[in-house]
N, C-alpha and C. Protein backbone atom coordinates (compact mmCIF):
# COMPACT_ATOMS: atom_id res chain seq x y z
N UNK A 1 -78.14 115.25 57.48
CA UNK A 1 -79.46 115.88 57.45
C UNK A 1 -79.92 116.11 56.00
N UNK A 2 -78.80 116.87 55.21
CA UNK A 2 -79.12 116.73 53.63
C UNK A 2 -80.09 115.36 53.29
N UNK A 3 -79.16 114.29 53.47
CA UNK A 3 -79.56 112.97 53.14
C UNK A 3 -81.16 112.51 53.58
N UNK A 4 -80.85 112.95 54.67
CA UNK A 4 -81.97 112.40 55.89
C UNK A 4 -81.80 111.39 56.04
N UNK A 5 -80.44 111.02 56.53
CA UNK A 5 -79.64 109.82 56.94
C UNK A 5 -79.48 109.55 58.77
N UNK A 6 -78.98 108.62 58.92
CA UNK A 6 -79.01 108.46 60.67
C UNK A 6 -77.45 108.37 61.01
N UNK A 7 -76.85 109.61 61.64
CA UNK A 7 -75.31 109.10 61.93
C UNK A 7 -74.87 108.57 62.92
N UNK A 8 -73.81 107.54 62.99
CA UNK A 8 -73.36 106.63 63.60
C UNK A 8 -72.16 107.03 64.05
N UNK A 9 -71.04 106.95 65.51
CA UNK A 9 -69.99 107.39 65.50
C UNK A 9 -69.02 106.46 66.65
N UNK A 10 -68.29 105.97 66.22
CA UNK A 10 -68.10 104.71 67.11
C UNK A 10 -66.37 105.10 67.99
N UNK A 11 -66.59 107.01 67.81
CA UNK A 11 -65.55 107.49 68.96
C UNK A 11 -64.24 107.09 68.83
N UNK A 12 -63.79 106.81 67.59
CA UNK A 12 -62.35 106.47 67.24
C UNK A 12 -61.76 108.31 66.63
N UNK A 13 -60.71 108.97 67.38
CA UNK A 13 -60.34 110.08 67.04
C UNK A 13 -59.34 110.21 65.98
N UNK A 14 -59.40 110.78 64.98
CA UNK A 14 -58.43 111.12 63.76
C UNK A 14 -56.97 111.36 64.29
N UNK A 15 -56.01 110.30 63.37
CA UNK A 15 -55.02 109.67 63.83
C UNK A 15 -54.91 108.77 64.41
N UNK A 16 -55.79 108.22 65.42
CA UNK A 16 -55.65 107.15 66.00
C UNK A 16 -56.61 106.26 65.97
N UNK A 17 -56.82 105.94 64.64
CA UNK A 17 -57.78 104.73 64.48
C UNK A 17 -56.83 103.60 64.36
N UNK A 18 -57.56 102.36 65.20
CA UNK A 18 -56.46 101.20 65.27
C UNK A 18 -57.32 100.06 64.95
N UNK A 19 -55.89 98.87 64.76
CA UNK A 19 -56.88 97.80 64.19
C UNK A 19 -56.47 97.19 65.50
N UNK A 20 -57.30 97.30 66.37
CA UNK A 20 -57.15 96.46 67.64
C UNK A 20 -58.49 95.94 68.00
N UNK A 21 -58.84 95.12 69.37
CA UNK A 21 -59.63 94.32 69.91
C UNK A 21 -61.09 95.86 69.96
N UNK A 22 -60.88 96.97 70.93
CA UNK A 22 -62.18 97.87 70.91
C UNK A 22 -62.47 98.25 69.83
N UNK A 23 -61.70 98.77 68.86
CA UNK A 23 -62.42 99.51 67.81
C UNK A 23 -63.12 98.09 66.92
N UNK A 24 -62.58 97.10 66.93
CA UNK A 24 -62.88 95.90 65.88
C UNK A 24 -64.88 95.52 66.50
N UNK A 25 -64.48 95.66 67.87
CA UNK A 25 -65.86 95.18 68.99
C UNK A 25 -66.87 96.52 68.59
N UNK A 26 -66.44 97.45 68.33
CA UNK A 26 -67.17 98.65 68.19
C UNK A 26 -68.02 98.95 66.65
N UNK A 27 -66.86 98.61 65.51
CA UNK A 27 -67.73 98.39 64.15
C UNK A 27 -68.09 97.06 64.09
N UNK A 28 -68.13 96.23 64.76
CA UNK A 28 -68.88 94.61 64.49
C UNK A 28 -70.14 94.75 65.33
N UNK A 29 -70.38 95.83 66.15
CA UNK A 29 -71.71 95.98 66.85
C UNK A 29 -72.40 97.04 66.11
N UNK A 30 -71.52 97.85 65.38
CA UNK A 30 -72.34 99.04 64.29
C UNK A 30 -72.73 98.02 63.24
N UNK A 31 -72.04 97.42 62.98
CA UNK A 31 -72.81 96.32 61.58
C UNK A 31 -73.98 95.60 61.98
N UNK A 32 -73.57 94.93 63.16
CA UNK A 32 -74.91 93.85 63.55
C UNK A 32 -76.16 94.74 63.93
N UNK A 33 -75.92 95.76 64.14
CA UNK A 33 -77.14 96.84 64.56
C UNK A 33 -77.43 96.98 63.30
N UNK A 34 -77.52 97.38 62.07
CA UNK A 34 -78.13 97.51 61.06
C UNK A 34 -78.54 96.63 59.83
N UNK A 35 -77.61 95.73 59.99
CA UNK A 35 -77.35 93.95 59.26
C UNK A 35 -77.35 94.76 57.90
N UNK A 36 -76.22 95.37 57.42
CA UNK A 36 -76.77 96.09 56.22
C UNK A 36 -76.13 94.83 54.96
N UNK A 37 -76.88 95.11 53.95
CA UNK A 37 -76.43 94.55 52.87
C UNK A 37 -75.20 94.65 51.68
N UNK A 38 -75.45 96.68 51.79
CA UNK A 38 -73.91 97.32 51.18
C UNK A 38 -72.61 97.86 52.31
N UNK A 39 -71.75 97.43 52.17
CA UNK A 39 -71.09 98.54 53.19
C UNK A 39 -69.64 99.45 52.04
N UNK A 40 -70.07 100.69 52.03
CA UNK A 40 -69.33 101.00 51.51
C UNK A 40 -67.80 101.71 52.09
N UNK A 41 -66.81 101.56 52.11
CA UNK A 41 -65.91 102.70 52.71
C UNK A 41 -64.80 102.80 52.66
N UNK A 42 -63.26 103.27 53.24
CA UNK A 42 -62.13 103.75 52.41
C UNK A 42 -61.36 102.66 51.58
N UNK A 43 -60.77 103.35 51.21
CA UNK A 43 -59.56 102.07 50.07
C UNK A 43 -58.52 102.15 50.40
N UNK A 44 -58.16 100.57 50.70
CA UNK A 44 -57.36 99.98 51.49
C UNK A 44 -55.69 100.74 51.19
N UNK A 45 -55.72 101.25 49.68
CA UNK A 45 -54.59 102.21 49.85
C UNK A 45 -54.90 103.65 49.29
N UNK A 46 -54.44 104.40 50.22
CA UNK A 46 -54.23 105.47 50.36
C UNK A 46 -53.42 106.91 50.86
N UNK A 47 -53.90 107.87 51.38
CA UNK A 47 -52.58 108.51 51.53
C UNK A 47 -52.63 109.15 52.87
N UNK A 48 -53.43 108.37 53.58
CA UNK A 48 -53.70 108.58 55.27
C UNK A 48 -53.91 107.37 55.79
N UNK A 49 -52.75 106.86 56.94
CA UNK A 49 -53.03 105.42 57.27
C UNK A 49 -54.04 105.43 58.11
N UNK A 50 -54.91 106.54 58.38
CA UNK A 50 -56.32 106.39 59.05
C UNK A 50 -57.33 105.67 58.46
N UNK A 51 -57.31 105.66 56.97
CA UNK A 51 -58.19 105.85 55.91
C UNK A 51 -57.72 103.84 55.62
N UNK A 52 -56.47 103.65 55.53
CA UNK A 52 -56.60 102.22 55.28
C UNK A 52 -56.45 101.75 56.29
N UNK A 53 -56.43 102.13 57.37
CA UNK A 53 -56.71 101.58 58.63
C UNK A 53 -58.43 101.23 59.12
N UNK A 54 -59.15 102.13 58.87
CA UNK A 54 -60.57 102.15 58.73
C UNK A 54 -60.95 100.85 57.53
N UNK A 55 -60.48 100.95 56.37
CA UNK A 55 -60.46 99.91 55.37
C UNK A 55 -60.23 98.64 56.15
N UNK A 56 -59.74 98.74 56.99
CA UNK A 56 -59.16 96.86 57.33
C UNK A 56 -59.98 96.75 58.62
N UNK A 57 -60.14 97.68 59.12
CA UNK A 57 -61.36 97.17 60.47
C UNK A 57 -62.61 97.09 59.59
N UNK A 58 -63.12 97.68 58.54
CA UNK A 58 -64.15 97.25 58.29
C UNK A 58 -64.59 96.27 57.44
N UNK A 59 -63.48 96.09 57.06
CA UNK A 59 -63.17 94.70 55.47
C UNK A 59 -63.07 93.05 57.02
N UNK A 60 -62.84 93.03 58.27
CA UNK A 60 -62.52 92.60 59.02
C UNK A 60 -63.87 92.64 59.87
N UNK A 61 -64.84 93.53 59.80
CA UNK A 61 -65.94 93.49 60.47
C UNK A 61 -66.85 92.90 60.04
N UNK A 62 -66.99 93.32 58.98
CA UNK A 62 -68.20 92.93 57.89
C UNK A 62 -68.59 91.60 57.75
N UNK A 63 -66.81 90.75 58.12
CA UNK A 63 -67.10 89.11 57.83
C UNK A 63 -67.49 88.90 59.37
N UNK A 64 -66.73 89.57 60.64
CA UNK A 64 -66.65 89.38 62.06
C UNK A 64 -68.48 89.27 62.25
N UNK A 65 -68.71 90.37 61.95
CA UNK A 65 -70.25 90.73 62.47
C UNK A 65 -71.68 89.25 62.16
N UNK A 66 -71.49 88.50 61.87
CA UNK A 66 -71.91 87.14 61.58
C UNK A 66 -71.46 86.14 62.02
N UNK A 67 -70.23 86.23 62.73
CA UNK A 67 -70.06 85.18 63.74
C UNK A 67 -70.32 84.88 65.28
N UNK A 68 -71.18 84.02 65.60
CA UNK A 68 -72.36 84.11 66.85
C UNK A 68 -70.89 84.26 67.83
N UNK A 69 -69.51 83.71 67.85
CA UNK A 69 -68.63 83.43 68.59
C UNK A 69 -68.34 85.10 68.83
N UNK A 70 -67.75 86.00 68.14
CA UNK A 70 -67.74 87.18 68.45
C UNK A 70 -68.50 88.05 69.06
N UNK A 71 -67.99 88.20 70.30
CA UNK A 71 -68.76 89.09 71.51
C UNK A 71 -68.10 90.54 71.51
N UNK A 72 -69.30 91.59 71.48
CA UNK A 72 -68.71 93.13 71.24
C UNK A 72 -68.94 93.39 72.81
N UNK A 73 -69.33 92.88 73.61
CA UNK A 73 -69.22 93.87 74.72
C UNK A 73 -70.02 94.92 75.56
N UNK A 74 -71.08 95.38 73.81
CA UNK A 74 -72.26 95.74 74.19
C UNK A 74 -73.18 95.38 75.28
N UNK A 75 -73.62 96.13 75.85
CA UNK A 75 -74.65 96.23 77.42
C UNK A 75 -76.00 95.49 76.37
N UNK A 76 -76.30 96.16 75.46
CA UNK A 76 -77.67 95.09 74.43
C UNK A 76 -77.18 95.07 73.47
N UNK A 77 -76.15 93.79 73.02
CA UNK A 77 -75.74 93.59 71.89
C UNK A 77 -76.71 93.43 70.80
N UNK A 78 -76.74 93.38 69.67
CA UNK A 78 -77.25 93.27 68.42
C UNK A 78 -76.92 91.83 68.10
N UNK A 79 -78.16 90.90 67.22
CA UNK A 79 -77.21 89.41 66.91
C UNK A 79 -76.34 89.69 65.59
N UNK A 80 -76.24 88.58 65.65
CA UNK A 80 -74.75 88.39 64.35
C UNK A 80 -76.02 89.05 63.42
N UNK A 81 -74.74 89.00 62.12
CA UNK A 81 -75.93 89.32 61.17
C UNK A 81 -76.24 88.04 60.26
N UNK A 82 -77.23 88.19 59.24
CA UNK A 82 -77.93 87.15 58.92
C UNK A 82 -76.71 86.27 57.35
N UNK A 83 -75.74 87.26 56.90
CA UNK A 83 -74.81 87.06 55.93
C UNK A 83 -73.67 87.86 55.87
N UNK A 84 -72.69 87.98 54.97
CA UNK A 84 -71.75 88.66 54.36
C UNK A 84 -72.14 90.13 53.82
N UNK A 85 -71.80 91.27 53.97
CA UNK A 85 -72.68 91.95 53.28
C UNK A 85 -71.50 92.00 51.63
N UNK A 86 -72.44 92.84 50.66
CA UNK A 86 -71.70 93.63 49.61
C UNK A 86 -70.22 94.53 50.58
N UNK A 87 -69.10 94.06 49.98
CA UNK A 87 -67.81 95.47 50.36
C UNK A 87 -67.89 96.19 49.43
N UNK A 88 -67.74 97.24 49.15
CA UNK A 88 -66.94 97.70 47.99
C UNK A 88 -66.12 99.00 48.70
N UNK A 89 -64.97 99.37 47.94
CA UNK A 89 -63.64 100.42 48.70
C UNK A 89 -64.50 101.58 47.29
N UNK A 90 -63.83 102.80 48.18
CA UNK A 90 -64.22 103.91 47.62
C UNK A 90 -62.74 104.46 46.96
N UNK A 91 -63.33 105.38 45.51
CA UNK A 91 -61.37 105.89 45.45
C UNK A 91 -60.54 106.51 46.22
N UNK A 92 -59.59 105.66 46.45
CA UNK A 92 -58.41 106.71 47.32
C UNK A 92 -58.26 107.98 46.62
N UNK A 93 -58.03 109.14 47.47
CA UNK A 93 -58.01 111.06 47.30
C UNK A 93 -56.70 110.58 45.53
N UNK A 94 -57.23 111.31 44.95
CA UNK A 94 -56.27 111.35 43.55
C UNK A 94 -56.16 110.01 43.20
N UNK A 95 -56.71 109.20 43.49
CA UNK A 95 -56.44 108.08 42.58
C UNK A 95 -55.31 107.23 42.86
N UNK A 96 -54.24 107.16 43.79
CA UNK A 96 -53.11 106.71 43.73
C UNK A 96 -52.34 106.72 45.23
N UNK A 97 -51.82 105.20 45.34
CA UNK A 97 -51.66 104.94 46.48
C UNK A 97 -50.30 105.94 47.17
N UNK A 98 -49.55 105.83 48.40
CA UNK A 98 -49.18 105.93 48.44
C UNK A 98 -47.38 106.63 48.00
N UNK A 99 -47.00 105.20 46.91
CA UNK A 99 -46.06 105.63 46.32
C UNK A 99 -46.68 106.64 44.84
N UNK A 100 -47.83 106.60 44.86
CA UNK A 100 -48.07 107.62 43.66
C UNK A 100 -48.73 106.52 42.39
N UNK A 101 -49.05 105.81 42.65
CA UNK A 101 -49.07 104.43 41.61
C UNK A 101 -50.61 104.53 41.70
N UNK A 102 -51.25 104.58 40.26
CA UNK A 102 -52.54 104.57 40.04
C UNK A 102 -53.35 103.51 40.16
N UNK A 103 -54.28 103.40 41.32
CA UNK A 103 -55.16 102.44 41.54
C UNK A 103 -56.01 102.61 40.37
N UNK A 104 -56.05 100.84 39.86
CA UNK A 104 -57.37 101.05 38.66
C UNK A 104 -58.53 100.39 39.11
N UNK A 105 -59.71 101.10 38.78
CA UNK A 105 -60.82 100.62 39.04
C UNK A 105 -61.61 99.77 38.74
N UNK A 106 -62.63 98.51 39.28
CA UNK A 106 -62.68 97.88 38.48
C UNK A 106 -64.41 98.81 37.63
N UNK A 107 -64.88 99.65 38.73
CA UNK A 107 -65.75 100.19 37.50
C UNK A 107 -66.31 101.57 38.11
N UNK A 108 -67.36 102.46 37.45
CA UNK A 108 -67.67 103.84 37.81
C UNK A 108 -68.85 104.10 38.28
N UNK A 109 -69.28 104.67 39.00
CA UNK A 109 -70.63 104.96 39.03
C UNK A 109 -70.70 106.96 38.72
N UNK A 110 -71.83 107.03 37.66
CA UNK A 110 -71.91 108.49 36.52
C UNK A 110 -72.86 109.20 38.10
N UNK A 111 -72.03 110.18 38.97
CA UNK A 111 -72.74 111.26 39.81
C UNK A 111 -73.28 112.12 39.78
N UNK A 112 -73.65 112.36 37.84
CA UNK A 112 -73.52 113.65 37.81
C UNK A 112 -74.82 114.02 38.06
N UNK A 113 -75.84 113.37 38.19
CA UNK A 113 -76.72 113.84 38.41
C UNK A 113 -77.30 114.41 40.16
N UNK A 114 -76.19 114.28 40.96
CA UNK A 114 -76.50 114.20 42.28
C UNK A 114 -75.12 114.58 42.72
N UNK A 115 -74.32 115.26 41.77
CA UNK A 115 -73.05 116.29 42.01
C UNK A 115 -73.46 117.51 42.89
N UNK A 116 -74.81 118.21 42.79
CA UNK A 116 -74.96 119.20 43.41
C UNK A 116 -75.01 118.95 45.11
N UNK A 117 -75.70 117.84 44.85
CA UNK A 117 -75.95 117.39 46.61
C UNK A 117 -74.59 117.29 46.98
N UNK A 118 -73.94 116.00 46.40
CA UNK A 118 -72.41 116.32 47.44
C UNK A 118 -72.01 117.14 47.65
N UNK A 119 -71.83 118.13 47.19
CA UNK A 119 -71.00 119.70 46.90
C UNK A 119 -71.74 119.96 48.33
N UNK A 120 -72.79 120.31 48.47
CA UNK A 120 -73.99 121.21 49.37
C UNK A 120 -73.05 120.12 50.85
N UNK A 121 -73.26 118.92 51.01
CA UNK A 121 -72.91 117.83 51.99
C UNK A 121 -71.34 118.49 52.52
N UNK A 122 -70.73 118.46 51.62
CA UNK A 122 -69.10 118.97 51.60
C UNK A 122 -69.09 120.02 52.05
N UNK A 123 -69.55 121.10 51.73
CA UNK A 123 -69.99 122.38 52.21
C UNK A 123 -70.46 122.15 53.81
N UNK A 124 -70.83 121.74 54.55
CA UNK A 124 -71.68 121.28 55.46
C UNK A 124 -70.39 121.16 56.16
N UNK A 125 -68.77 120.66 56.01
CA UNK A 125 -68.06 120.20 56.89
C UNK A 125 -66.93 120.93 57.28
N UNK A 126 -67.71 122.22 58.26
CA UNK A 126 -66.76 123.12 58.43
C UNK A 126 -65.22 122.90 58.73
N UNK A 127 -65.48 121.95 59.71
CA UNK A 127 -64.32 121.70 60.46
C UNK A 127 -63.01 120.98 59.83
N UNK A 128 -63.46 120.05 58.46
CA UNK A 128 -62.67 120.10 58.02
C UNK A 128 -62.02 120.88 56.72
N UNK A 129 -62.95 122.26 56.43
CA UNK A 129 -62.49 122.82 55.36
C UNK A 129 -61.65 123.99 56.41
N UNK A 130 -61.37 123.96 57.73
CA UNK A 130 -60.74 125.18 58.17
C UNK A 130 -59.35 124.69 58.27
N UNK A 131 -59.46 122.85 58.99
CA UNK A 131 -58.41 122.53 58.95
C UNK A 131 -57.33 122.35 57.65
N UNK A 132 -58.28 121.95 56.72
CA UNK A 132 -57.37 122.18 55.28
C UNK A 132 -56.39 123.22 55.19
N UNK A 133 -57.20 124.32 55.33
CA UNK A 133 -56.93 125.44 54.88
C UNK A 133 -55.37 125.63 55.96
N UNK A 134 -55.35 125.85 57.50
CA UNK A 134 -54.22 125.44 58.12
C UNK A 134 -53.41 124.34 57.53
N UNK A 135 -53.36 123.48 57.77
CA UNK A 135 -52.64 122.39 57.57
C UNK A 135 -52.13 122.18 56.18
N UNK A 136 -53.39 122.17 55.17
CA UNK A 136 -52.46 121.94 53.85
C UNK A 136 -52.87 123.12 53.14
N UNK A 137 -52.89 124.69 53.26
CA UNK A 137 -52.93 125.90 52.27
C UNK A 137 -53.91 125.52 51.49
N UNK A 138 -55.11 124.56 51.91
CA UNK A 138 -56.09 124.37 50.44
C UNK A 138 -57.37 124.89 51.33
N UNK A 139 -58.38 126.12 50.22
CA UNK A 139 -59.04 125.79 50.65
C UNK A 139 -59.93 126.11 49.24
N UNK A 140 -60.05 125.09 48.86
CA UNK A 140 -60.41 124.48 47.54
C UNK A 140 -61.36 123.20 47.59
N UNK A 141 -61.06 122.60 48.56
CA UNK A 141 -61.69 120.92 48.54
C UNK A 141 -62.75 120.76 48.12
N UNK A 142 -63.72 121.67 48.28
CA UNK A 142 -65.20 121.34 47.38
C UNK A 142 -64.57 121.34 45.70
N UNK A 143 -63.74 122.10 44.67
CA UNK A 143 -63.69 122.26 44.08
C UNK A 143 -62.22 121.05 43.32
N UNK A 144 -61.73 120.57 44.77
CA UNK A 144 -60.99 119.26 44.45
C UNK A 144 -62.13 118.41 43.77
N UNK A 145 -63.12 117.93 45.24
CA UNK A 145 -63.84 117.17 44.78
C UNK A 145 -64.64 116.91 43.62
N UNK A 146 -65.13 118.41 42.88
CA UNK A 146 -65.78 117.94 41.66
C UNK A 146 -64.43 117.80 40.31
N UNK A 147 -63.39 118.89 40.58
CA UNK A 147 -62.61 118.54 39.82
C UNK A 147 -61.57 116.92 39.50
N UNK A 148 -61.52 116.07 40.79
CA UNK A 148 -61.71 114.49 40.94
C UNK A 148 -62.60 114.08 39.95
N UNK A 149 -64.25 114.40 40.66
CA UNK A 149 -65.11 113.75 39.61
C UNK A 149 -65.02 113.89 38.65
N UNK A 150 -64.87 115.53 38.05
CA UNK A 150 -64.87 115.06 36.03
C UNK A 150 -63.34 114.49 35.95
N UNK A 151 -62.81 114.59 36.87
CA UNK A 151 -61.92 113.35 35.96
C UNK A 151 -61.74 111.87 35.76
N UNK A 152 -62.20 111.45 36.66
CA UNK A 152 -62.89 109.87 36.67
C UNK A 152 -63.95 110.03 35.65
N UNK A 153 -65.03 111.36 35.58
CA UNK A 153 -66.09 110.75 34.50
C UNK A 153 -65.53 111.09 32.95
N UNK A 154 -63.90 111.97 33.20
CA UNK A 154 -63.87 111.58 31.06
C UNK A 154 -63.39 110.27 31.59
N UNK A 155 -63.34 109.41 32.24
CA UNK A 155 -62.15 108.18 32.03
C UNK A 155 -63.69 107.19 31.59
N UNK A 156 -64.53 107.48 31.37
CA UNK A 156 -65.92 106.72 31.13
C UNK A 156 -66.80 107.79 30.53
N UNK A 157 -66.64 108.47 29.85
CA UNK A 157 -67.85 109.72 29.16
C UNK A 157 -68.46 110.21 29.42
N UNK A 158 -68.33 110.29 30.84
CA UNK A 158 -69.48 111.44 31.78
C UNK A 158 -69.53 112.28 31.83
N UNK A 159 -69.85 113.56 32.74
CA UNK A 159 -69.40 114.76 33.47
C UNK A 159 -68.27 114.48 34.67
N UNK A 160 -69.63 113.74 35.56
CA UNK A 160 -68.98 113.30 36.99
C UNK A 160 -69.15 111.99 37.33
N UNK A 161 -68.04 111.16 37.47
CA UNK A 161 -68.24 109.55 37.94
C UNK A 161 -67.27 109.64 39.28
N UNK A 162 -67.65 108.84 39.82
CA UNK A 162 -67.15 107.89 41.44
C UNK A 162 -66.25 106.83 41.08
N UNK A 163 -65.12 106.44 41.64
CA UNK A 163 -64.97 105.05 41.04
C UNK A 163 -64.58 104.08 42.24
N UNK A 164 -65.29 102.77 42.02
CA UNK A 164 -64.84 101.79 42.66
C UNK A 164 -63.82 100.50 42.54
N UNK A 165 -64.12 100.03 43.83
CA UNK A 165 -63.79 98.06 43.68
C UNK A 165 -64.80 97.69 44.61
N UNK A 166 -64.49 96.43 44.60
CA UNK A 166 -65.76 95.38 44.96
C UNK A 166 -64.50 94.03 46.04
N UNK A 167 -64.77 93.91 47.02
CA UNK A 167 -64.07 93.39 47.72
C UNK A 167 -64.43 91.75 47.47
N UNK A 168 -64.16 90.92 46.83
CA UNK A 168 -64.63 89.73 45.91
C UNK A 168 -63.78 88.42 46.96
N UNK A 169 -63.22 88.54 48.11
CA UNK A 169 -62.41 87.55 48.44
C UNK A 169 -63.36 86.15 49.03
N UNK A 170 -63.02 85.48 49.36
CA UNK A 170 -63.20 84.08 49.94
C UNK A 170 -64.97 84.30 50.57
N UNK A 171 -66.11 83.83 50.49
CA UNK A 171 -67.09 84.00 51.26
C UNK A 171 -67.71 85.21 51.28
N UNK A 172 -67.33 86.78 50.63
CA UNK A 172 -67.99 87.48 50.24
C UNK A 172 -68.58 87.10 49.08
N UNK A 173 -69.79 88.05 49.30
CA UNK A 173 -70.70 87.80 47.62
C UNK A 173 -69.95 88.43 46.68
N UNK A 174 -70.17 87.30 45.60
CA UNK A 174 -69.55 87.89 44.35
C UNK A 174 -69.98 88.71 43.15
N UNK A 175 -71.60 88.38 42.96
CA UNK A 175 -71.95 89.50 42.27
C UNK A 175 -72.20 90.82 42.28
N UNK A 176 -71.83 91.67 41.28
CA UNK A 176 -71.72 93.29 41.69
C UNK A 176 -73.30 93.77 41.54
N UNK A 177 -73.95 93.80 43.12
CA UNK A 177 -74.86 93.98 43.48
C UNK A 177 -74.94 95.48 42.90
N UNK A 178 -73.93 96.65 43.18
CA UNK A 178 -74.41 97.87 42.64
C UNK A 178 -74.66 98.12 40.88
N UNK A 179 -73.79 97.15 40.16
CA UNK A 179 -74.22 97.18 38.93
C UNK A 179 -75.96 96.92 38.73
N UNK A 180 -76.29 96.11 39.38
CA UNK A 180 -77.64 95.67 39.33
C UNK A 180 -78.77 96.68 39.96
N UNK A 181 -78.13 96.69 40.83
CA UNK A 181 -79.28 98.41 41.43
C UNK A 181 -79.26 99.55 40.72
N UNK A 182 -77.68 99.80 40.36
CA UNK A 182 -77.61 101.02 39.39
C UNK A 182 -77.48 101.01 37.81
N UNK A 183 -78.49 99.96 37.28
CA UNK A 183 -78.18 99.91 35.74
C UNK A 183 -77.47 100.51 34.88
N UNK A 184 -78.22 102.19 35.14
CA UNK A 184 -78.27 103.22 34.39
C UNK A 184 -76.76 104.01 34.46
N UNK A 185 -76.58 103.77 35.83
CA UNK A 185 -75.29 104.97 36.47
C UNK A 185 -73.94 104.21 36.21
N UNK A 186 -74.11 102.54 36.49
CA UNK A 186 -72.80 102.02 36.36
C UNK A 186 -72.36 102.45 34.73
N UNK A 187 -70.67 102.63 34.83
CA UNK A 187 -69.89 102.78 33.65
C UNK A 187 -69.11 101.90 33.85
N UNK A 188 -68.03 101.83 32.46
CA UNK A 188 -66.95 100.63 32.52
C UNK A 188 -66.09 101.57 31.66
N UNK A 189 -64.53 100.86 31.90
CA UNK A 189 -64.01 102.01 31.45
C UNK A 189 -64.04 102.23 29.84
N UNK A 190 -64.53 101.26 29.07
CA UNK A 190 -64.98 101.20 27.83
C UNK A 190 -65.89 102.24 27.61
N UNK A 191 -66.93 102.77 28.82
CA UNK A 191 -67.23 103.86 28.50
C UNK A 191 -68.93 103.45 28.34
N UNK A 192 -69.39 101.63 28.20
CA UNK A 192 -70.46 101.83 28.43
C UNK A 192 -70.97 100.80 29.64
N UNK A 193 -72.06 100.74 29.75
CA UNK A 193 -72.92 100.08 31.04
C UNK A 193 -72.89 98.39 31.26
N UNK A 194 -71.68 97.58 30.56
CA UNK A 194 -71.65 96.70 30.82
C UNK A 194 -70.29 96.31 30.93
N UNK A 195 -69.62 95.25 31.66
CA UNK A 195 -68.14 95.51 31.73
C UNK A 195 -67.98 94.59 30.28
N UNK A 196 -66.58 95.14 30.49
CA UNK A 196 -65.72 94.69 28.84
C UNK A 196 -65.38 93.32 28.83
N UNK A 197 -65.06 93.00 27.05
CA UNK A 197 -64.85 91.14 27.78
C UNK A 197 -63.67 91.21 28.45
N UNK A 198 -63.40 89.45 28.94
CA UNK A 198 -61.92 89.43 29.92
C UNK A 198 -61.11 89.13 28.63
């Protein structure tokens, strides 16, 4: 509602998101319903196999949702979509997979100007700031989250940066469409708005 966004919920319950035949039929009919161009969402490693589990149904949809052969099941399906969209993975919680090993990014986007809104959004999610608080003694997470951001944005000279990847494999598009939309906001870890040489 902050956003004045439209939410989507395709009834997969925490813990048991799977990479099987319904949930795969379920985000390949959320994609073809909107044919979007960006899809942004978790990174493939992380420290909840919900989170890279979600990563691989949707890194798996995104190409699915464009093939006329794939049938979701839907009562009024949506058609394929018209291309590949943009992937890009969001940072895994702290930066670091699993064994603790720092995912590097390949670049940043500067939040700081729209730090207040997330905060307000975050704030908004009762249910999971109660469960925190049970489950892991935190109830801090708004104050994780900006303390995350300034630390991704000294790693680029900001206040507050985001950091990504760009899912670049076989038949996805390869140019970094958000560099181009976000001139101003993209960082590199050099610190300025264009990436570094190779």
């Amino acid at each position: 509602a902050i956003l004045g966004a439209t939410y989507d919920c395709i009834d997969c319950r925490d813990l048991f998101i799977l990479y099987d035949a319904p949930t795969i039929r379920r985000v390949v009919e959320l994609i073809r319903r909107y044919d979007p161009f960006i899809v942004i969402t978790h990174s493939p490693q992380d420290y909840m196999l919900d989170h890279e589990l979600t990563s691989t149904v949707v890194r798996n949809s995104t190409f699915g949702a464009g093939v006329p052969n794939v049938r979701t099941a839907d009562p009024d399906p949506a058609r394929p979509t018209s291309t590949i969209p943009y992937l890009y993975y969001a940072d895994p919680i702290g930066g670091k997979d699993i064994f603790g090993c720092k995912i590097k990014p390949q670049f940043y986007v500067d939040v700081t100007a729209t730090i207040e809104v997330k905060e307000e959004m975050l704030k908004c999610h009762a249910s999971q700031r109660q469960w925190m608080l049970k489950h892991h003694g935190v109830d801090e997470y708004v104050r994780f989250m900006k303390e995350w951001s300034a630390e991704r944005g000294k790693e680029v000279g900001v206040p507050f940066a985001e950091a990504f990847r760009q899912h670049i494999g076989h038949a996805y598009p390869q140019e970094n469409i958000l560099a181009t939309i976000l001139t101003e906001e993209i960082k590199w870890m050099s610190g300025g708005i264009t990436p570094p040489p190779s």
